[in-house]
Protein backbone atom coordinates (compact mmCIF):
# COMPACT_ATOMS: atom_id res chain seq x y z
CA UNK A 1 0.00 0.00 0.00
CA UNK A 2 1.61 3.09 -0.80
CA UNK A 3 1.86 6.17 1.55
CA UNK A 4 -0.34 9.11 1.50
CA UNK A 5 0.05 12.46 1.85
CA UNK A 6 -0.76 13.96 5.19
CA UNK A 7 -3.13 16.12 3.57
CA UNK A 8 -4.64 14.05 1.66
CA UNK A 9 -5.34 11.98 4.69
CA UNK A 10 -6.94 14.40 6.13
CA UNK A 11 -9.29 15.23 3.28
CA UNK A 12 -10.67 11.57 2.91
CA UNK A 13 -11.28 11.47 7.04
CA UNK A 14 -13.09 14.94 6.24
CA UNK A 15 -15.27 13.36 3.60
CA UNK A 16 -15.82 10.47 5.49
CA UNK A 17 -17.15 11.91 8.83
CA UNK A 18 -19.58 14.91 6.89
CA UNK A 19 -20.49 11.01 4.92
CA UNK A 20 -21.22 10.07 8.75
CA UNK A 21 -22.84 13.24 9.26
CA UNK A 22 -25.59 13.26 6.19
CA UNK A 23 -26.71 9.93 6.74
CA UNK A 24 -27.40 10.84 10.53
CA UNK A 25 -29.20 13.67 9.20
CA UNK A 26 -31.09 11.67 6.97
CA UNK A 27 -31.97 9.34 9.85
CA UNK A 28 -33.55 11.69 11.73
CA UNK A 29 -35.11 12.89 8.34
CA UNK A 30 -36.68 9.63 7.66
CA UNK A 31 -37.58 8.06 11.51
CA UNK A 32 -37.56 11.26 13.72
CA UNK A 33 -37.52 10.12 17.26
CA UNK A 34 -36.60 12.62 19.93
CA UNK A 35 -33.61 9.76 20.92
CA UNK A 36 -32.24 9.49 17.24
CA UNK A 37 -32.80 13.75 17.33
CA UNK A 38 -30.85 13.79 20.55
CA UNK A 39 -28.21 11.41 19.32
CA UNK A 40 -28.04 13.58 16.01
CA UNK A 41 -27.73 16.98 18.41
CA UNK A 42 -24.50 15.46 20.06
CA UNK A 43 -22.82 13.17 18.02
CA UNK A 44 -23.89 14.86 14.48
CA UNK A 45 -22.77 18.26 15.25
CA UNK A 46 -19.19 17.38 16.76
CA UNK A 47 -18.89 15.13 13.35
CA UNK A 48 -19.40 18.05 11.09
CA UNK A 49 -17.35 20.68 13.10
CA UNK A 50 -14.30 17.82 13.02
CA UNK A 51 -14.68 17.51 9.15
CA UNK A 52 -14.77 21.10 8.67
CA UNK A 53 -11.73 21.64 10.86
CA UNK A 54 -10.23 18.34 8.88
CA UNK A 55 -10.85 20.02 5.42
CA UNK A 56 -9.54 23.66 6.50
CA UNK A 57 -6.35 22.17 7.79
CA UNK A 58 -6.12 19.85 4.57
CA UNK A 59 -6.61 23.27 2.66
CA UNK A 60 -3.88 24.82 4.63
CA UNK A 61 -1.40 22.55 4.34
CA UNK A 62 -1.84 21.78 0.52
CA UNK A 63 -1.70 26.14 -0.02
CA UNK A 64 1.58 25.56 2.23
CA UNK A 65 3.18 22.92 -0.50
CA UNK A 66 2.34 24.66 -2.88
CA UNK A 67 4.20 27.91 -1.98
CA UNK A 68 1.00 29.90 -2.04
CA UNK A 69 0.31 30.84 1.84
């Protein structure tokens, strides 16, 4: 398996846990219990502000390589 980039890393966890996050949402879209709302109010909302922190640094660090920032 070859290594990847740090950033790069980064970016797939980011897609991956907003992935986690939409189909929570859609959850609670489709069967919305006040447990599976609570669960989404906790669990959702710390997995979306971890993806966006995840992409910004991934952004960072990729305008760093690049010589641009």
């Amino acid at each position: 398996m070859t290594e990847q980039l740090p950033r790069v890393r980064m970016l797939r966890i980011a897609i991956i846990l907003t992935a986690l996050f939409n189909l929570l949402a859609l959850f609670v879209l489709i069967r919305g219990t006040p447990i599976s709302f609570t669960v989404f109010m906790f669990v959702g909302e710390i997995l979306f502000v971890l993806a966006l922190i995840l992409l910004v640094a991934a952004v960072l660090a990729d305008l760093r390589a690049k010589q641009l920032l």
